[in-house]
Protein backbone atom coordinates (compact mmCIF):
# COMPACT_ATOMS: atom_id res chain seq x y z
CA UNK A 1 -1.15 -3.08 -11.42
CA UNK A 2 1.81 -0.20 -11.12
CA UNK A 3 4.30 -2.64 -10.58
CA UNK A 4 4.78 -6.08 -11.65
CA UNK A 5 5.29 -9.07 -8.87
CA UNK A 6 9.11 -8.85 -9.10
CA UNK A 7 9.64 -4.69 -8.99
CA UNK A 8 6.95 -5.04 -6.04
CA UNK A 9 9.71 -7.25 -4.21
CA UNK A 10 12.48 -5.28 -4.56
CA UNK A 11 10.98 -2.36 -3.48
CA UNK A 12 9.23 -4.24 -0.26
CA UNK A 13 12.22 -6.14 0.24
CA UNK A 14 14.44 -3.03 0.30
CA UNK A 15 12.34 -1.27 2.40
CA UNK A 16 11.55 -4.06 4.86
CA UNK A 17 15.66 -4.45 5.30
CA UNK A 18 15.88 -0.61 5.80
CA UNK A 19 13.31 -0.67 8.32
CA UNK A 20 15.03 -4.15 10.05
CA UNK A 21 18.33 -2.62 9.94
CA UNK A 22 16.47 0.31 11.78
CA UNK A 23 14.42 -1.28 14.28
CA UNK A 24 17.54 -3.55 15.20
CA UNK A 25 19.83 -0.37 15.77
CA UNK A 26 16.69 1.17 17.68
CA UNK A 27 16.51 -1.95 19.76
CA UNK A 28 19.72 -2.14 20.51
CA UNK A 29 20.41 1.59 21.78
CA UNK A 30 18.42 3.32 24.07
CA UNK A 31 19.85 6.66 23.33
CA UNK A 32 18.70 6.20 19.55
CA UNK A 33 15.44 4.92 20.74
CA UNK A 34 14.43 8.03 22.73
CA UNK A 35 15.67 10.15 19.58
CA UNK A 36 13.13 8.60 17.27
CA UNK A 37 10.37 7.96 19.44
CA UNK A 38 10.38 11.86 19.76
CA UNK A 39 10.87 12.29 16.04
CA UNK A 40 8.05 10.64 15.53
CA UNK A 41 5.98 12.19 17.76
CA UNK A 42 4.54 8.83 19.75
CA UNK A 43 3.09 7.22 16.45
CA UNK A 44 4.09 4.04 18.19
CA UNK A 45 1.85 2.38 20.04
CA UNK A 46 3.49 2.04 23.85
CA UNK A 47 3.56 -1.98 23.62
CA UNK A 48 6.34 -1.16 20.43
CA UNK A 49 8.39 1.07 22.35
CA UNK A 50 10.73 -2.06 23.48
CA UNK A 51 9.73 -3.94 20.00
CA UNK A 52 9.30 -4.14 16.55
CA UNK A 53 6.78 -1.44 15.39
CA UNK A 54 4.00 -2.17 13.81
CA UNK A 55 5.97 -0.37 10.44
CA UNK A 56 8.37 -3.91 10.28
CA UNK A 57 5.36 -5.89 10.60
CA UNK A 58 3.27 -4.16 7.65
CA UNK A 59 6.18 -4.83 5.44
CA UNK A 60 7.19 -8.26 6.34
CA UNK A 61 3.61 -9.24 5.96
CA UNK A 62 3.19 -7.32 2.69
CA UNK A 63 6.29 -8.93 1.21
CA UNK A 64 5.74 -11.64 2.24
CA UNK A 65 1.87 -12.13 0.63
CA UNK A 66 3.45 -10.54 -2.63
CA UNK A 67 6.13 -13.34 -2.51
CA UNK A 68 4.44 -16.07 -1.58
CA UNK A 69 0.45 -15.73 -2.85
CA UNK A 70 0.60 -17.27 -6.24
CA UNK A 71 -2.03 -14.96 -7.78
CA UNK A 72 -0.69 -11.91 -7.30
CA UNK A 73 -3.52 -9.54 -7.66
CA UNK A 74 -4.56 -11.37 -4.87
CA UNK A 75 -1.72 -10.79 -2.68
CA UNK A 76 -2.26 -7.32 -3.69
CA UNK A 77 -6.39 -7.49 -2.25
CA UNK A 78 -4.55 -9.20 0.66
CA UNK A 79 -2.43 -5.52 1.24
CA UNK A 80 -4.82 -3.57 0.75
CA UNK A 81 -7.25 -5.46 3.30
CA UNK A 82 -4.61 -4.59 5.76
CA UNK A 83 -4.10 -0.97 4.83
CA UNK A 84 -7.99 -0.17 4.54
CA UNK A 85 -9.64 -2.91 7.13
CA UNK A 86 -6.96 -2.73 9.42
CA UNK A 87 -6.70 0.77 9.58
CA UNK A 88 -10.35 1.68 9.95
CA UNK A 89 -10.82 -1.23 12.45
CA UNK A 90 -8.68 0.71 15.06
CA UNK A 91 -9.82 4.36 14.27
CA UNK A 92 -13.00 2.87 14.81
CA UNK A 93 -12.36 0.81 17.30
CA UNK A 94 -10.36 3.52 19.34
CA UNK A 95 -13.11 5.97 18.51
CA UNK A 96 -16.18 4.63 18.74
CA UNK A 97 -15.67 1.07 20.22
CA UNK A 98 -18.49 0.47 23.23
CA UNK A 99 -18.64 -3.54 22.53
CA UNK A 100 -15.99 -5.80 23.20
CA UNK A 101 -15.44 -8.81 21.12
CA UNK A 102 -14.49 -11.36 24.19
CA UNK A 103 -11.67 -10.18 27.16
CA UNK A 104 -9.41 -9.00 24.30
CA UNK A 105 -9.30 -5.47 22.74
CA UNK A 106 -11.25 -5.54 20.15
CA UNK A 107 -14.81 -3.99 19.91
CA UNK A 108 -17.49 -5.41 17.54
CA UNK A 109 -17.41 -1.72 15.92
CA UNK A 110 -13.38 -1.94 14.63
CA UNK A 111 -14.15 -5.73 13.54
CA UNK A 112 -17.84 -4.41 11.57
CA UNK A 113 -15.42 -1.05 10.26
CA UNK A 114 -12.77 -3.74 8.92
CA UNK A 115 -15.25 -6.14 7.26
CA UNK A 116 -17.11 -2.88 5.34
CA UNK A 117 -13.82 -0.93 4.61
CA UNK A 118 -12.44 -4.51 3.08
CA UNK A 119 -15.89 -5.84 1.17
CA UNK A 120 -15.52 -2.33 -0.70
CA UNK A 121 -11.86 -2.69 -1.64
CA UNK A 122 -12.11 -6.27 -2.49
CA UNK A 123 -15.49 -5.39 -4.58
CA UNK A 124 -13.24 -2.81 -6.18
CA UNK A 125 -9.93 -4.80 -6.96
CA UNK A 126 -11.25 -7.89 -7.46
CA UNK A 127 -14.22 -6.78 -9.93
CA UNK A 128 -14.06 -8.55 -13.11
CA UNK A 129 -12.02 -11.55 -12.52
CA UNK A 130 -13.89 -13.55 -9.18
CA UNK A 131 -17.49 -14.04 -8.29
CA UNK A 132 -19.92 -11.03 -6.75
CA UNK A 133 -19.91 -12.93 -3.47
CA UNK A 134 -16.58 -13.42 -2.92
CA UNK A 135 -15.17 -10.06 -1.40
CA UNK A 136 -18.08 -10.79 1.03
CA UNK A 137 -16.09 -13.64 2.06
CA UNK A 138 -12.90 -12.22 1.56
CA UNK A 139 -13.55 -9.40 4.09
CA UNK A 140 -15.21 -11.91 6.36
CA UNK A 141 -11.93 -13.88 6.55
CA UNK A 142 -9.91 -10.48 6.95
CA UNK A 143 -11.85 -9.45 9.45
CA UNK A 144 -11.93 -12.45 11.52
CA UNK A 145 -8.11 -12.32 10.70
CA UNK A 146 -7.30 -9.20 12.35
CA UNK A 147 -9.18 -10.12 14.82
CA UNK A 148 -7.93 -13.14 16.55
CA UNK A 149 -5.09 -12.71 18.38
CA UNK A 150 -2.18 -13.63 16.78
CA UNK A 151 1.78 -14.09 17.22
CA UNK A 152 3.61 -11.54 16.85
CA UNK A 153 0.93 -8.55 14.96
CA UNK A 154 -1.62 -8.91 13.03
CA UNK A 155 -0.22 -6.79 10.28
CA UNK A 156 1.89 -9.62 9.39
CA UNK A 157 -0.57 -12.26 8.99
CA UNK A 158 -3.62 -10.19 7.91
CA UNK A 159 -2.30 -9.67 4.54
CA UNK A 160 -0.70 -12.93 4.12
CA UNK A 161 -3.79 -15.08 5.11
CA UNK A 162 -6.59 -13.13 3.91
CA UNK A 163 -4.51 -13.32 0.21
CA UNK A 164 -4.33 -17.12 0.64
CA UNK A 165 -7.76 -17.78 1.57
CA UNK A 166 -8.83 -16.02 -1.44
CA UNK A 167 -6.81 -18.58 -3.55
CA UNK A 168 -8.89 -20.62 -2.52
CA UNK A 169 -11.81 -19.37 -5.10
C-alpha cells in the first residue's frame, strides 16, 4: 500500500471537507453554481445539479470504508471496486446498455461490465492473502451493490459494503 490507514484518512478526510465546504457554498448560491457547472463543462450528471455530486459521495464512501473496514487492504479492494466496477458499469451501461435490469436504469450490460472490471481488480489486490474464489464473490456482491437502488448514491455505499462483505472471508 502507498499510504498507511491513518495518512489515507487525512488525505480523504481533507479532501472530503474541501469538497463539503464546496458543494455547501455551491448549494447555497446559484450564481456560484452556474459558474462551476460551466467550469466543469456538464461532468455532472443533471439529477446533481441541485445536489451533492457524485464527487462528495465517492469520498464520503471512500473514507468512510478506509475508516471503518477493519482490514484495510480490504477497504482498499472496496475503493477500487467503486472506481473500476462502478465506472465501467455506466460507460457500459450508457454505451452499450439494450437490457434493463427491472423498471430502474440499469442494463444487464453495466451490471456484467462491473462484476468483470471488479473480479479482475479483486483477483489482482487481493492475490496472495484470500482464497481464488473469493473476488468471484467479491465482485458479485459489488455488483449487486451498485446495482440496487440505494439512498442517497451508490458511490457511497458501494465501497463501504462491498469492503465489509469481504470481511466476512
Amino acid at each position: 500500500m502507498l499510504l498507511s490507514r491513518s495518512h489515507s484518512l487525512a488525505v480523504l478526510g481533507g479532501l472530503l471537507i474541501l469538497e463539503g465546504s464546496l458543494e455547501i457554498a455551491r448549494l447555497n448560491s446559484p450564481s456560484l453554481n452556474q459558474r462551476l457547472l460551466r467550469f466543469f463543462g456538464g461532468i455532472q450528471r443533471e439529477k446533481e445539479v441541485n445536489q451533492l455530486s457524485g464527487i462528495f459521495w465517492t469520498l464520503a464512501g471512500s473514507t468512510a470504508a478506509i475508516w471503518l473496514i477493519p482490514d484495510y487492504r480490504l477497504a482498499i479492494v472496496g475503493v477500487w471496486y467503486l472506481a473500476v466496477g462502478d465506472g465501467l458499469a455506466g460507460l457500459v451501461g450508457k454505451t452499450w446498455g439494450r437490457h434493463p435490469i427491472g423498471s430502474g436504469p440499469k442494463t444487464w450490460e453495466g451490471t456484467s461490465a462491473c462484476f468483470i472490471g471488479c473480479w479482475i481488480v479483486g483477483t489482482i489486490l487481493m492475490r496472495g492473502f484470500m482464497a481464488w474464489w473469493i473476488p468471484v464473490v467479491g465482485a458479485a456482491a459489488a455488483s449487486f451493490i451498485e446495482w440496487l437502488p440505494m439512498p442517497w448514491n451508490d458511490n457511497f455505499w458501494l465501497p463501504l459494503l462491498s469492503g465489509a462483505f469481504l470481511c466476512l472471508f
